[in-house]
PDB file of N, CA and C in Angstrom:
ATOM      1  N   UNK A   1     141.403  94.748 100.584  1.00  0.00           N
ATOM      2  CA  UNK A   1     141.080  94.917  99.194  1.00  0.00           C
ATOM      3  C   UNK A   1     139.767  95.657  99.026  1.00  0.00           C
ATOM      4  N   UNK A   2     138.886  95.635 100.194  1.00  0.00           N
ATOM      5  CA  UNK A   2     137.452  95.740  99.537  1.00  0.00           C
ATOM      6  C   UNK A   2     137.520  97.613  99.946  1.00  0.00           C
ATOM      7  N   UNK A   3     138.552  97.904 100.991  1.00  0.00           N
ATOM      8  CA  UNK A   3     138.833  99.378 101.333  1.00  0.00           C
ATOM      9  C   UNK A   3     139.661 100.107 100.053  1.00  0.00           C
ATOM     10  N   UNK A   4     140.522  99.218  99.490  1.00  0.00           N
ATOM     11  CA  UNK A   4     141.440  99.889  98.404  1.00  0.00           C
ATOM     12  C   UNK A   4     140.350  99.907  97.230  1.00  0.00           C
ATOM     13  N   UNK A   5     139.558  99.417  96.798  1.00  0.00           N
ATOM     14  CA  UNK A   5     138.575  99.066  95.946  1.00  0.00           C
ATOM     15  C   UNK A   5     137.747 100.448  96.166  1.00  0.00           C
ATOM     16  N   UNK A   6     137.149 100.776  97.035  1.00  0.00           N
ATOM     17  CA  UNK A   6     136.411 101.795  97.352  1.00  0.00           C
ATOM     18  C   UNK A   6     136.953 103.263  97.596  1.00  0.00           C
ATOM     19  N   UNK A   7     138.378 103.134  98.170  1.00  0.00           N
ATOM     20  CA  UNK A   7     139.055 104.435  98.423  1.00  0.00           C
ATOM     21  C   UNK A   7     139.845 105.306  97.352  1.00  0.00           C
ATOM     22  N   UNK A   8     140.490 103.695  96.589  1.00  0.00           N
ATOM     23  CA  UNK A   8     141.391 104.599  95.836  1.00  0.00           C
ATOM     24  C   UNK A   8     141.126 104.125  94.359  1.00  0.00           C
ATOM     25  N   UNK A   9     141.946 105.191  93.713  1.00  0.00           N
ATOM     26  CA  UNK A   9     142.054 105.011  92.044  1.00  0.00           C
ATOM     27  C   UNK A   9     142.070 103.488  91.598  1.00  0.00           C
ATOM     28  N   UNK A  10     141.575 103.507  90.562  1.00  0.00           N
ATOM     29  CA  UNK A  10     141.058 102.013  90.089  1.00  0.00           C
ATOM     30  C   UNK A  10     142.445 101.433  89.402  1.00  0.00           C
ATOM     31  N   UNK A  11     143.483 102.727  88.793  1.00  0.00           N
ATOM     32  CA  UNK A  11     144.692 101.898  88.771  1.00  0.00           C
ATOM     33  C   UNK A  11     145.296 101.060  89.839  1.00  0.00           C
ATOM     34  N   UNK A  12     145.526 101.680  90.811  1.00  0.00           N
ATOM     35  CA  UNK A  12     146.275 101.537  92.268  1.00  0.00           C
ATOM     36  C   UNK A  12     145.114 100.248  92.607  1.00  0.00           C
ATOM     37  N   UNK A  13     144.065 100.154  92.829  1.00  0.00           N
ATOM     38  CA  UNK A  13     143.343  98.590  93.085  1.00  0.00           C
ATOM     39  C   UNK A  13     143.729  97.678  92.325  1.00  0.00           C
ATOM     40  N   UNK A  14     143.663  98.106  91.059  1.00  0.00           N
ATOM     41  CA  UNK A  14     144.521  96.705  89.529  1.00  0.00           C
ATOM     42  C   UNK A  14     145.762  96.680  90.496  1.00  0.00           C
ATOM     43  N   UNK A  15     146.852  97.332  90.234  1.00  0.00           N
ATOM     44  CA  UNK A  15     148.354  97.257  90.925  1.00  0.00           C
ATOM     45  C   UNK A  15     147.935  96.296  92.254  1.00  0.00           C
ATOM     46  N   UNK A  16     147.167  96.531  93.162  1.00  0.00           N
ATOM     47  CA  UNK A  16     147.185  95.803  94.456  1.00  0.00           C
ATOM     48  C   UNK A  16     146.402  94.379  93.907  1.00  0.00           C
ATOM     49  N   UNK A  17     145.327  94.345  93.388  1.00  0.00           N
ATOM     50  CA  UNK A  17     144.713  92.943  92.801  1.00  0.00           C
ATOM     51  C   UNK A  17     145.700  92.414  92.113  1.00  0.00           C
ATOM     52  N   UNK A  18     146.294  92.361  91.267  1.00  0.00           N
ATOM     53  CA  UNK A  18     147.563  91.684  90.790  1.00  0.00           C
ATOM     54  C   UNK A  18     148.803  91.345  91.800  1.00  0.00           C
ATOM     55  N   UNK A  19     148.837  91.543  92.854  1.00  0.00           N
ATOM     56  CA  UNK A  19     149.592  91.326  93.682  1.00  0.00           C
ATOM     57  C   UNK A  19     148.806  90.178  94.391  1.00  0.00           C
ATOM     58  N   UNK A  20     147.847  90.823  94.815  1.00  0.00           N
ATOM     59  CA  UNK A  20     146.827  89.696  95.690  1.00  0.00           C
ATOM     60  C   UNK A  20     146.204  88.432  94.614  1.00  0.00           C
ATOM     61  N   UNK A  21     146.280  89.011  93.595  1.00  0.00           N
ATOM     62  CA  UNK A  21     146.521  87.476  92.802  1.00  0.00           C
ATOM     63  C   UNK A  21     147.108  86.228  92.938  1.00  0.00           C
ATOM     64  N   UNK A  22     148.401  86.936  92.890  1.00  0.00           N
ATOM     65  CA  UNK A  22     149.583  86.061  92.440  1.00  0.00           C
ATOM     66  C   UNK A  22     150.125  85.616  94.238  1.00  0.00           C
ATOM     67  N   UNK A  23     149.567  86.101  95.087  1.00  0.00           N
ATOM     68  CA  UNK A  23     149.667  85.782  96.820  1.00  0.00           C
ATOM     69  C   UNK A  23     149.005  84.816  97.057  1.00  0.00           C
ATOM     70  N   UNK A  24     147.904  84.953  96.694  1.00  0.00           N
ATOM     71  CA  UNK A  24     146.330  84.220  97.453  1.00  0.00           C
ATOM     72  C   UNK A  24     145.765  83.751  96.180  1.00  0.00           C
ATOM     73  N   UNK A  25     144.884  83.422  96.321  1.00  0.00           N
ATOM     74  CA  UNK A  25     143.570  82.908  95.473  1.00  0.00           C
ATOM     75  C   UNK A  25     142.979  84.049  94.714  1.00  0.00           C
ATOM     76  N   UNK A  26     142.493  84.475  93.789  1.00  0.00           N
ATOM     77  CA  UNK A  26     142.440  85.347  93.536  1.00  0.00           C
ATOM     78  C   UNK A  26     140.521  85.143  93.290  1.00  0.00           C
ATOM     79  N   UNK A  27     139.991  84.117  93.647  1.00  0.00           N
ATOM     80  CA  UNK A  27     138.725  83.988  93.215  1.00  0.00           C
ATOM     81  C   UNK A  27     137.469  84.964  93.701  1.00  0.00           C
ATOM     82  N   UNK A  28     138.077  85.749  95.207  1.00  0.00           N
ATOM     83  CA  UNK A  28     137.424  86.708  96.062  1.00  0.00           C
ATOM     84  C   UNK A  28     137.345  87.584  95.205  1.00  0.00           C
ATOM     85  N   UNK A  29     138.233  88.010  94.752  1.00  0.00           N
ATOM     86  CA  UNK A  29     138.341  89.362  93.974  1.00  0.00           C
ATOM     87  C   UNK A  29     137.214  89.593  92.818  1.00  0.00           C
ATOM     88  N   UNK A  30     137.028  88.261  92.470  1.00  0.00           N
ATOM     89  CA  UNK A  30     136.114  88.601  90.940  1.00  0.00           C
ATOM     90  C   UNK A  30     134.631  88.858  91.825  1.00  0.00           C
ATOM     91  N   UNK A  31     134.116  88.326  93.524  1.00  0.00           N
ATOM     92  CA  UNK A  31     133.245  88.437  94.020  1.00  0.00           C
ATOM     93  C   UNK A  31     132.646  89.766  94.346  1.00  0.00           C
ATOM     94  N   UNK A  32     134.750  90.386  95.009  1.00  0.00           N
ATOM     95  CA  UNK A  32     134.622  91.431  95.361  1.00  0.00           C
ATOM     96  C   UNK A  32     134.023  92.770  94.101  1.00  0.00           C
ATOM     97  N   UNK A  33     134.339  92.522  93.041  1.00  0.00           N
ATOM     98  CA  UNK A  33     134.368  93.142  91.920  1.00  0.00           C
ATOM     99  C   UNK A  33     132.604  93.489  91.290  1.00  0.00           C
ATOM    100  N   UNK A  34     131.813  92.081  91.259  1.00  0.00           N
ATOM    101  CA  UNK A  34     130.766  91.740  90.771  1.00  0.00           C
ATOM    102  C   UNK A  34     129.653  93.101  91.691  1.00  0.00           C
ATOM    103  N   UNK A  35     130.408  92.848  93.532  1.00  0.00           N
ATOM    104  CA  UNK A  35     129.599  93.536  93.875  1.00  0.00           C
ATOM    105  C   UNK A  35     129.652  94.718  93.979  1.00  0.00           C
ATOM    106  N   UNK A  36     130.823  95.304  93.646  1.00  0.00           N
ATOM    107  CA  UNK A  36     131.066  97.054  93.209  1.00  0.00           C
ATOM    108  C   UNK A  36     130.704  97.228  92.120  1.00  0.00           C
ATOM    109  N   UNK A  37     130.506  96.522  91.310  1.00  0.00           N
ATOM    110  CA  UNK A  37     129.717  97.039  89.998  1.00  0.00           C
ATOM    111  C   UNK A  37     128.431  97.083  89.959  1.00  0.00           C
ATOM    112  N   UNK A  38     127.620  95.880  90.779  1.00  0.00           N
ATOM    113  CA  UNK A  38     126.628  95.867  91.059  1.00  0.00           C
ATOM    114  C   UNK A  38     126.191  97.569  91.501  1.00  0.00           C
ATOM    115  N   UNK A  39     127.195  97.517  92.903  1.00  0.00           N
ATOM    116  CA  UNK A  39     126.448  98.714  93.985  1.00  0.00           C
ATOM    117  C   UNK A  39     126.476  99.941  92.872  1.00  0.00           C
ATOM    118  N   UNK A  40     127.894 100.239  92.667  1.00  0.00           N
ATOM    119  CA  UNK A  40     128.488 101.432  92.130  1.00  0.00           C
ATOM    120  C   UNK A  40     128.513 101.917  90.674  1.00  0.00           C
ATOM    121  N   UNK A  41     128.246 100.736  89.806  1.00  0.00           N
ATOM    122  CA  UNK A  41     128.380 100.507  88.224  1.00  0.00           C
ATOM    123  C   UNK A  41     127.715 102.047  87.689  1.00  0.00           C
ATOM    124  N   UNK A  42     128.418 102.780  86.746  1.00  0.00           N
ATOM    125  CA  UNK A  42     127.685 104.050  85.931  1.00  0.00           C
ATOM    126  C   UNK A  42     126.910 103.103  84.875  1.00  0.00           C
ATOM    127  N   UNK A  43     125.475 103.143  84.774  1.00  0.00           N
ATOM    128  CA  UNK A  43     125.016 102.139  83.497  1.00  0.00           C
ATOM    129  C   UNK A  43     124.477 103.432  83.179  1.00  0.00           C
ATOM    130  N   UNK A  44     124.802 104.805  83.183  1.00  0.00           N
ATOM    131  CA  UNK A  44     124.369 105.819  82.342  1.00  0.00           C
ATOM    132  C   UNK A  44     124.906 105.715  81.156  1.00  0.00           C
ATOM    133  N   UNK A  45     126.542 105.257  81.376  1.00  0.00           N
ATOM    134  CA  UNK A  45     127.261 105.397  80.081  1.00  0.00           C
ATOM    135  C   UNK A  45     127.924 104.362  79.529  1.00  0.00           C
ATOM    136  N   UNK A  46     126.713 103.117  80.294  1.00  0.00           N
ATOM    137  CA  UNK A  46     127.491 101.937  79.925  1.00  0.00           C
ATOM    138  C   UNK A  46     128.491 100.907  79.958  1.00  0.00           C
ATOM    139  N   UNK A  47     129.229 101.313  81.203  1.00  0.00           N
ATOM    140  CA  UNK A  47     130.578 100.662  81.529  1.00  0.00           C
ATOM    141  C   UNK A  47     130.466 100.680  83.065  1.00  0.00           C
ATOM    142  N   UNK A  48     129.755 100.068  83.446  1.00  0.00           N
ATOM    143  CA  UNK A  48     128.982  99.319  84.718  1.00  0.00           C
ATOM    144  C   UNK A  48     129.811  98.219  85.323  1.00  0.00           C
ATOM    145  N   UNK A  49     130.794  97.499  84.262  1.00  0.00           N
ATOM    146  CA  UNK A  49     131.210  96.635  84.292  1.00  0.00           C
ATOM    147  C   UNK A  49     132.967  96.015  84.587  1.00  0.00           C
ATOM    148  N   UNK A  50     133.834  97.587  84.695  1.00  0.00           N
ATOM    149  CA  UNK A  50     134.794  97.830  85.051  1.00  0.00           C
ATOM    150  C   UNK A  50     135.252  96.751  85.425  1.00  0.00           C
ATOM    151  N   UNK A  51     135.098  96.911  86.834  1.00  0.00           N
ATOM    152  CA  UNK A  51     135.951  96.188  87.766  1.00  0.00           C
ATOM    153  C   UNK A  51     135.606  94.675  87.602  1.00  0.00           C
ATOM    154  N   UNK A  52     134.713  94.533  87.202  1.00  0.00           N
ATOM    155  CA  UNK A  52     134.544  92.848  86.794  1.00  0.00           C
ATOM    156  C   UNK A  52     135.409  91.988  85.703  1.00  0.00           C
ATOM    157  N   UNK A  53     135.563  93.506  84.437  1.00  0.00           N
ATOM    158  CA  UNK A  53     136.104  93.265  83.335  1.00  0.00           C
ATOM    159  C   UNK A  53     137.643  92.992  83.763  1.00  0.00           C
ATOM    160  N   UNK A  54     138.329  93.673  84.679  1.00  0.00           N
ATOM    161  CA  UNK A  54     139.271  93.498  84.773  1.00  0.00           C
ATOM    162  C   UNK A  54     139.827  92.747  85.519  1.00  0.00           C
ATOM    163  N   UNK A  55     139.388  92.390  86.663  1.00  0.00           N
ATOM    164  CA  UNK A  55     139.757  91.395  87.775  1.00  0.00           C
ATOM    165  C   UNK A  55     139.384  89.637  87.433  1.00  0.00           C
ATOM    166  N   UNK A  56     138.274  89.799  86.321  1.00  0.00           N
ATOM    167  CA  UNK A  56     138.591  88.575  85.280  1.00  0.00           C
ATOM    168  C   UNK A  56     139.789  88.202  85.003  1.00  0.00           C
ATOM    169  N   UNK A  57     140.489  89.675  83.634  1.00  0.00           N
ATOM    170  CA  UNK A  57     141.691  89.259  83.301  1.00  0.00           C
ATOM    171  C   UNK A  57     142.688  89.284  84.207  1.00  0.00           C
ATOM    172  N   UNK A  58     142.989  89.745  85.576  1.00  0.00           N
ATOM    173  CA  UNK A  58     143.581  89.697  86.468  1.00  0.00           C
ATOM    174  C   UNK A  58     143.844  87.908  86.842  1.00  0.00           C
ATOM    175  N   UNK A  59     142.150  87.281  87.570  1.00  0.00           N
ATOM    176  CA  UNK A  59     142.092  86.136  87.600  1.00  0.00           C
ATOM    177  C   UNK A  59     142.565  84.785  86.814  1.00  0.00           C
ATOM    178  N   UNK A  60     142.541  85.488  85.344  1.00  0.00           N
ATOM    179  CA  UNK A  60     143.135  84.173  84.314  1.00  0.00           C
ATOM    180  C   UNK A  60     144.398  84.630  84.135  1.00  0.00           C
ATOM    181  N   UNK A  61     145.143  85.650  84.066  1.00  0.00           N
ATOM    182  CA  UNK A  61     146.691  85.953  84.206  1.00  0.00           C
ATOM    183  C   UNK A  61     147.185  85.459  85.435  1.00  0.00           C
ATOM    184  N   UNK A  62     146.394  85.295  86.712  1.00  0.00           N
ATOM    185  CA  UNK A  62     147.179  84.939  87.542  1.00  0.00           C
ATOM    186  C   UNK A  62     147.135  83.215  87.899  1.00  0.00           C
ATOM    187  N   UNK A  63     145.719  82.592  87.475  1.00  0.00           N
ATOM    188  CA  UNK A  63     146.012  81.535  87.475  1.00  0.00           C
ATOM    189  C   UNK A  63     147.011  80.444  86.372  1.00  0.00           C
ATOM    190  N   UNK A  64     146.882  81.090  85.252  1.00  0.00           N
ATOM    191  CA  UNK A  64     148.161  80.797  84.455  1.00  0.00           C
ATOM    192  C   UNK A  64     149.587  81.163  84.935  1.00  0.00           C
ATOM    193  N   UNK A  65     149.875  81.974  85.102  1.00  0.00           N
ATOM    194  CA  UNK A  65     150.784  82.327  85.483  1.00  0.00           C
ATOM    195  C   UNK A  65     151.723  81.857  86.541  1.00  0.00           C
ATOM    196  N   UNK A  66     150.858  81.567  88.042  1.00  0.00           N
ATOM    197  CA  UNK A  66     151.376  81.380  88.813  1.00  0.00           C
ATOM    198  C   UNK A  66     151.882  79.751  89.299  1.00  0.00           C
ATOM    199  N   UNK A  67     152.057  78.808  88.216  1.00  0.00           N
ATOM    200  CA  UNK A  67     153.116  77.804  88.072  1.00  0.00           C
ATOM    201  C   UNK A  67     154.145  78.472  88.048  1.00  0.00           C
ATOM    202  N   UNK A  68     154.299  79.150  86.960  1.00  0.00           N
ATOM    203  CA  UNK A  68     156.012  79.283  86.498  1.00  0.00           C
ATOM    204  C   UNK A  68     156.777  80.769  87.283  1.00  0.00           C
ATOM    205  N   UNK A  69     155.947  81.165  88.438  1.00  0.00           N
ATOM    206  CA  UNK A  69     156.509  82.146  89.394  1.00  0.00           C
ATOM    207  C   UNK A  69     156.949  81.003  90.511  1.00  0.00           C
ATOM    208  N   UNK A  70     158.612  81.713  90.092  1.00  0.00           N
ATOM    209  CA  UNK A  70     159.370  80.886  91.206  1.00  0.00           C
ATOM    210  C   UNK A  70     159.349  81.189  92.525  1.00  0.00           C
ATOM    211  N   UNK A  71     158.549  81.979  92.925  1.00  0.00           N
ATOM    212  CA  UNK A  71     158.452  82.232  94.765  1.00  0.00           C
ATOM    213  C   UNK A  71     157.359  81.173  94.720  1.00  0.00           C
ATOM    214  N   UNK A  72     156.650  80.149  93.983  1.00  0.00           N
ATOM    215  CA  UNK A  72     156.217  79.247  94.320  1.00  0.00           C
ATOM    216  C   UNK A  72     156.824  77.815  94.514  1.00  0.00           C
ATOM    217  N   UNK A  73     157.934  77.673  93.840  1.00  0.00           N
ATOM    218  CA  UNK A  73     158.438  76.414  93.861  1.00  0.00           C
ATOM    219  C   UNK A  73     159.485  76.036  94.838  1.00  0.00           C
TER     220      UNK A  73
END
């Protein structure tokens, strides 16, 4: 994750974090996230905050969610 995060398009990381959500724990991700925004964040134009913003809603879609996904039960 932390190579797809850095290599590729930030769609294609959402697409793979939503997967690795709903697999694993998804609590790394918001870590992994905090610190690419940290390193990498544009605060020229204000939106520094990307990947945090989204791997949040990633994190609460997948912990809701993943009761009623039947590859869990």
């Amino acid at each position: 994750m932390v190579l797809s995060a850095l290599f590729l398009p930030m769609w294609s990381f959402l697409v793979l974090a939503v997967l690795y959500g709903l697999v694993w724990t998804p609590y790394e991700l918001l870590i992994l996230a905090l610190c690419i925004d940290a390193q990498f964040g544009d605060q020229q134009l204000g939106v520094w905050y990307w990947y945090t913003l989204w791997i949040s809603c990633i994190l609460v879609f997948s912990v809701y969610i993943r009761p009623h996904v039947r590859f869990y039960h």
